[in-house]
C-alpha atoms as a PDB file:
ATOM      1  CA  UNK A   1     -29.581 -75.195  -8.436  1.00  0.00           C
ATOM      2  CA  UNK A   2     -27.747 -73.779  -5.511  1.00  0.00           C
ATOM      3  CA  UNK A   3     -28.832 -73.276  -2.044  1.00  0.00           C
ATOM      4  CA  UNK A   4     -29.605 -70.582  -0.293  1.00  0.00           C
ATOM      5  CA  UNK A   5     -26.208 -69.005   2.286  1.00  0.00           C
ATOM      6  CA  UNK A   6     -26.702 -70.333   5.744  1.00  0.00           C
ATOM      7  CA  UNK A   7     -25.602 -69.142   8.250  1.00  0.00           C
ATOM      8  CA  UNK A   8     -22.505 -71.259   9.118  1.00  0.00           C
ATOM      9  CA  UNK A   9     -21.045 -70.535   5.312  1.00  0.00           C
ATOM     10  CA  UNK A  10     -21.634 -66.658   6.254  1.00  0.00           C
ATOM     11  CA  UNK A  11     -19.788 -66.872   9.359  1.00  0.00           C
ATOM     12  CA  UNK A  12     -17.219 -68.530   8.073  1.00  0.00           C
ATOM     13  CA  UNK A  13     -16.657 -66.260   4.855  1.00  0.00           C
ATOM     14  CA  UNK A  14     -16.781 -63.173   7.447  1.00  0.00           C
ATOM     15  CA  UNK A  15     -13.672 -65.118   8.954  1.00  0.00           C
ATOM     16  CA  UNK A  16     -11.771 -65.600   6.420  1.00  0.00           C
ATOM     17  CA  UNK A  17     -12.481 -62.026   5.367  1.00  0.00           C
ATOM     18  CA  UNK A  18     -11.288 -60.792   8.834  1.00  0.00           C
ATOM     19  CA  UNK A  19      -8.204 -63.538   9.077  1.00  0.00           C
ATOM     20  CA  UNK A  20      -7.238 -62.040   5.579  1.00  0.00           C
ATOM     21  CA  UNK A  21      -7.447 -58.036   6.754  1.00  0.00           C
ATOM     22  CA  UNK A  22      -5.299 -59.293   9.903  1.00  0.00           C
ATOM     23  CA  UNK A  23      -2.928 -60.684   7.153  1.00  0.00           C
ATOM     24  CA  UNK A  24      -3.165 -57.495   5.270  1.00  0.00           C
ATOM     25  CA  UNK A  25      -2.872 -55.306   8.218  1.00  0.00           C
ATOM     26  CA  UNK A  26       0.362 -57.301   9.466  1.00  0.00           C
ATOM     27  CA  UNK A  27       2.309 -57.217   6.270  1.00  0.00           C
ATOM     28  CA  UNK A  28       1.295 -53.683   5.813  1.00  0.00           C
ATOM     29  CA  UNK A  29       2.859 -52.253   9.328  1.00  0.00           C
ATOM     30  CA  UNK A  30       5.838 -54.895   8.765  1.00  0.00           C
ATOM     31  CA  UNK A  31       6.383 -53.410   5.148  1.00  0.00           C
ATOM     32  CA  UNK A  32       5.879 -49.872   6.756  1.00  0.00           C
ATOM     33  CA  UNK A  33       7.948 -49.491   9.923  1.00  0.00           C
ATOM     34  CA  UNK A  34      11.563 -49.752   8.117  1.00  0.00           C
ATOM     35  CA  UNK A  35       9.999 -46.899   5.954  1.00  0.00           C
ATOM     36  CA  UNK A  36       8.821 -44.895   8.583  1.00  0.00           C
ATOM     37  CA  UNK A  37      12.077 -45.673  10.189  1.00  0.00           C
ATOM     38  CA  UNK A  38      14.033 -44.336   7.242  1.00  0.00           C
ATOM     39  CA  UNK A  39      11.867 -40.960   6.895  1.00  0.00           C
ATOM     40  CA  UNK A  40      12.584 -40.077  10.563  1.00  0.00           C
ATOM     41  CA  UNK A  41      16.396 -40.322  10.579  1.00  0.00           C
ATOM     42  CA  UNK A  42      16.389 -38.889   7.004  1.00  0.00           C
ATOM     43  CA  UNK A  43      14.130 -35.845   8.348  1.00  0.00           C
ATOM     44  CA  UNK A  44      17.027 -35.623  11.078  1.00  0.00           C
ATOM     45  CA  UNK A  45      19.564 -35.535   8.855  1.00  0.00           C
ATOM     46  CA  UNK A  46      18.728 -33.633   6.077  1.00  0.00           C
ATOM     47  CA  UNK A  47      19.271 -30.189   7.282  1.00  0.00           C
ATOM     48  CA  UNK A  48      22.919 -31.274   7.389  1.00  0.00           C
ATOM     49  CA  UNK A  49      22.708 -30.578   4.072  1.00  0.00           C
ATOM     50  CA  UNK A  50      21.384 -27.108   4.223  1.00  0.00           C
ATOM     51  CA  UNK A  51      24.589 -26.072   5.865  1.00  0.00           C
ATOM     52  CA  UNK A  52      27.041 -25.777   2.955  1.00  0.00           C
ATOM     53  CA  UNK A  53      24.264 -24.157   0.652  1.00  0.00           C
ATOM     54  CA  UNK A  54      23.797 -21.874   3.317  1.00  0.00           C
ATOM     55  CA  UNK A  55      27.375 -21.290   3.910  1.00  0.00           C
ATOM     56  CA  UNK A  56      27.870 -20.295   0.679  1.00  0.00           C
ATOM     57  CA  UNK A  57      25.772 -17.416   0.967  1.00  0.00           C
ATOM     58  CA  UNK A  58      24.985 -17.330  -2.594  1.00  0.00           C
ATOM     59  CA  UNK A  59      21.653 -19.718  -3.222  1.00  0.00           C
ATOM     60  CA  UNK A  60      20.962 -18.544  -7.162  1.00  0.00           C
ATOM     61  CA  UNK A  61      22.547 -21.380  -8.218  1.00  0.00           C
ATOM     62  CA  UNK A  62      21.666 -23.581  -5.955  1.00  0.00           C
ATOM     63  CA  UNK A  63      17.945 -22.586  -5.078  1.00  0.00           C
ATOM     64  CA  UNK A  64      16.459 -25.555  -7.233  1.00  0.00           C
ATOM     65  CA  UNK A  65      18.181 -27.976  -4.869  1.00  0.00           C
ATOM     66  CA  UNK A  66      17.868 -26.016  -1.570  1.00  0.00           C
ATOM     67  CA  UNK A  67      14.106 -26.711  -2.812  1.00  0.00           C
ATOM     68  CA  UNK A  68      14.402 -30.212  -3.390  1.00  0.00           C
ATOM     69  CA  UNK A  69      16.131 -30.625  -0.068  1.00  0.00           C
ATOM     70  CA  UNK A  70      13.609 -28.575   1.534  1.00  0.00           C
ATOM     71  CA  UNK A  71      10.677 -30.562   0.152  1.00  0.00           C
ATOM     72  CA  UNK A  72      12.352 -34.099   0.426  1.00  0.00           C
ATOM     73  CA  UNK A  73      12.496 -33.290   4.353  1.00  0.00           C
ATOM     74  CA  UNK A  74       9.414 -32.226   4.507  1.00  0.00           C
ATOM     75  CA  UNK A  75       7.494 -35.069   3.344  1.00  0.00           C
ATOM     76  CA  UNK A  76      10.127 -37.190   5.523  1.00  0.00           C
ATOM     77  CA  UNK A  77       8.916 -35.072   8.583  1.00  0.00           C
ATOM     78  CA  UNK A  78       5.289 -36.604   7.325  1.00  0.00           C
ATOM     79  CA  UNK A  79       6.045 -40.061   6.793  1.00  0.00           C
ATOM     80  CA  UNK A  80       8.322 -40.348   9.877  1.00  0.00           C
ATOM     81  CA  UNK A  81       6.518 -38.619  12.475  1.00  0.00           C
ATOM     82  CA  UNK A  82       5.057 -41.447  14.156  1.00  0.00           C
ATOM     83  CA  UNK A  83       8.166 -43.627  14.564  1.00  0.00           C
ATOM     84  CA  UNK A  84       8.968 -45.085  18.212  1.00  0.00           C
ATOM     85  CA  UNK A  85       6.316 -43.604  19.588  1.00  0.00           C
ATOM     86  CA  UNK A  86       5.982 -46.828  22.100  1.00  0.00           C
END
């Protein structure tokens, strides 16, 4: 038969429960801040690449990847807003 918790084991599985969302939270902004990194220089960049679709003057052709373009910097706009902000 097992014992009832006390209140040492409780404490000590709420630390280990908090040392492991550190852990979690760590690896998580480490795994995230190239990323975010990325998205901010690619949102920069990208409209680079508007310019000869848009000096053609003709986007028929060309519309589905003026989209693509157009939504790929968007959601790097999203992703990379926050970088640097130190």
């Amino acid at each position: 038969m097992s014992s009832p918790p006390t209140l040492q084991n409780d404490r000590a599985s709420n630390f280990e429960l908090s040392v492991s969302r550190s852990v979690a939270r760590t690896a998580a902004r480490k795994l995230f801040t190239p990323v975010q990194c990325l998205s901010f220089w690619v949102a920069v960049a990208l409209p680079f690449g508007y310019l000869p679709l848009l000096y053609r003057g003709n986007l028929s052709p060309t519309a589905d990847l003026f989209d693509v373009l157009l939504a790929l910097n968007l959601v790097a706009v999203v992703v990379g807003h926050g970088y640097n902000r130190d």
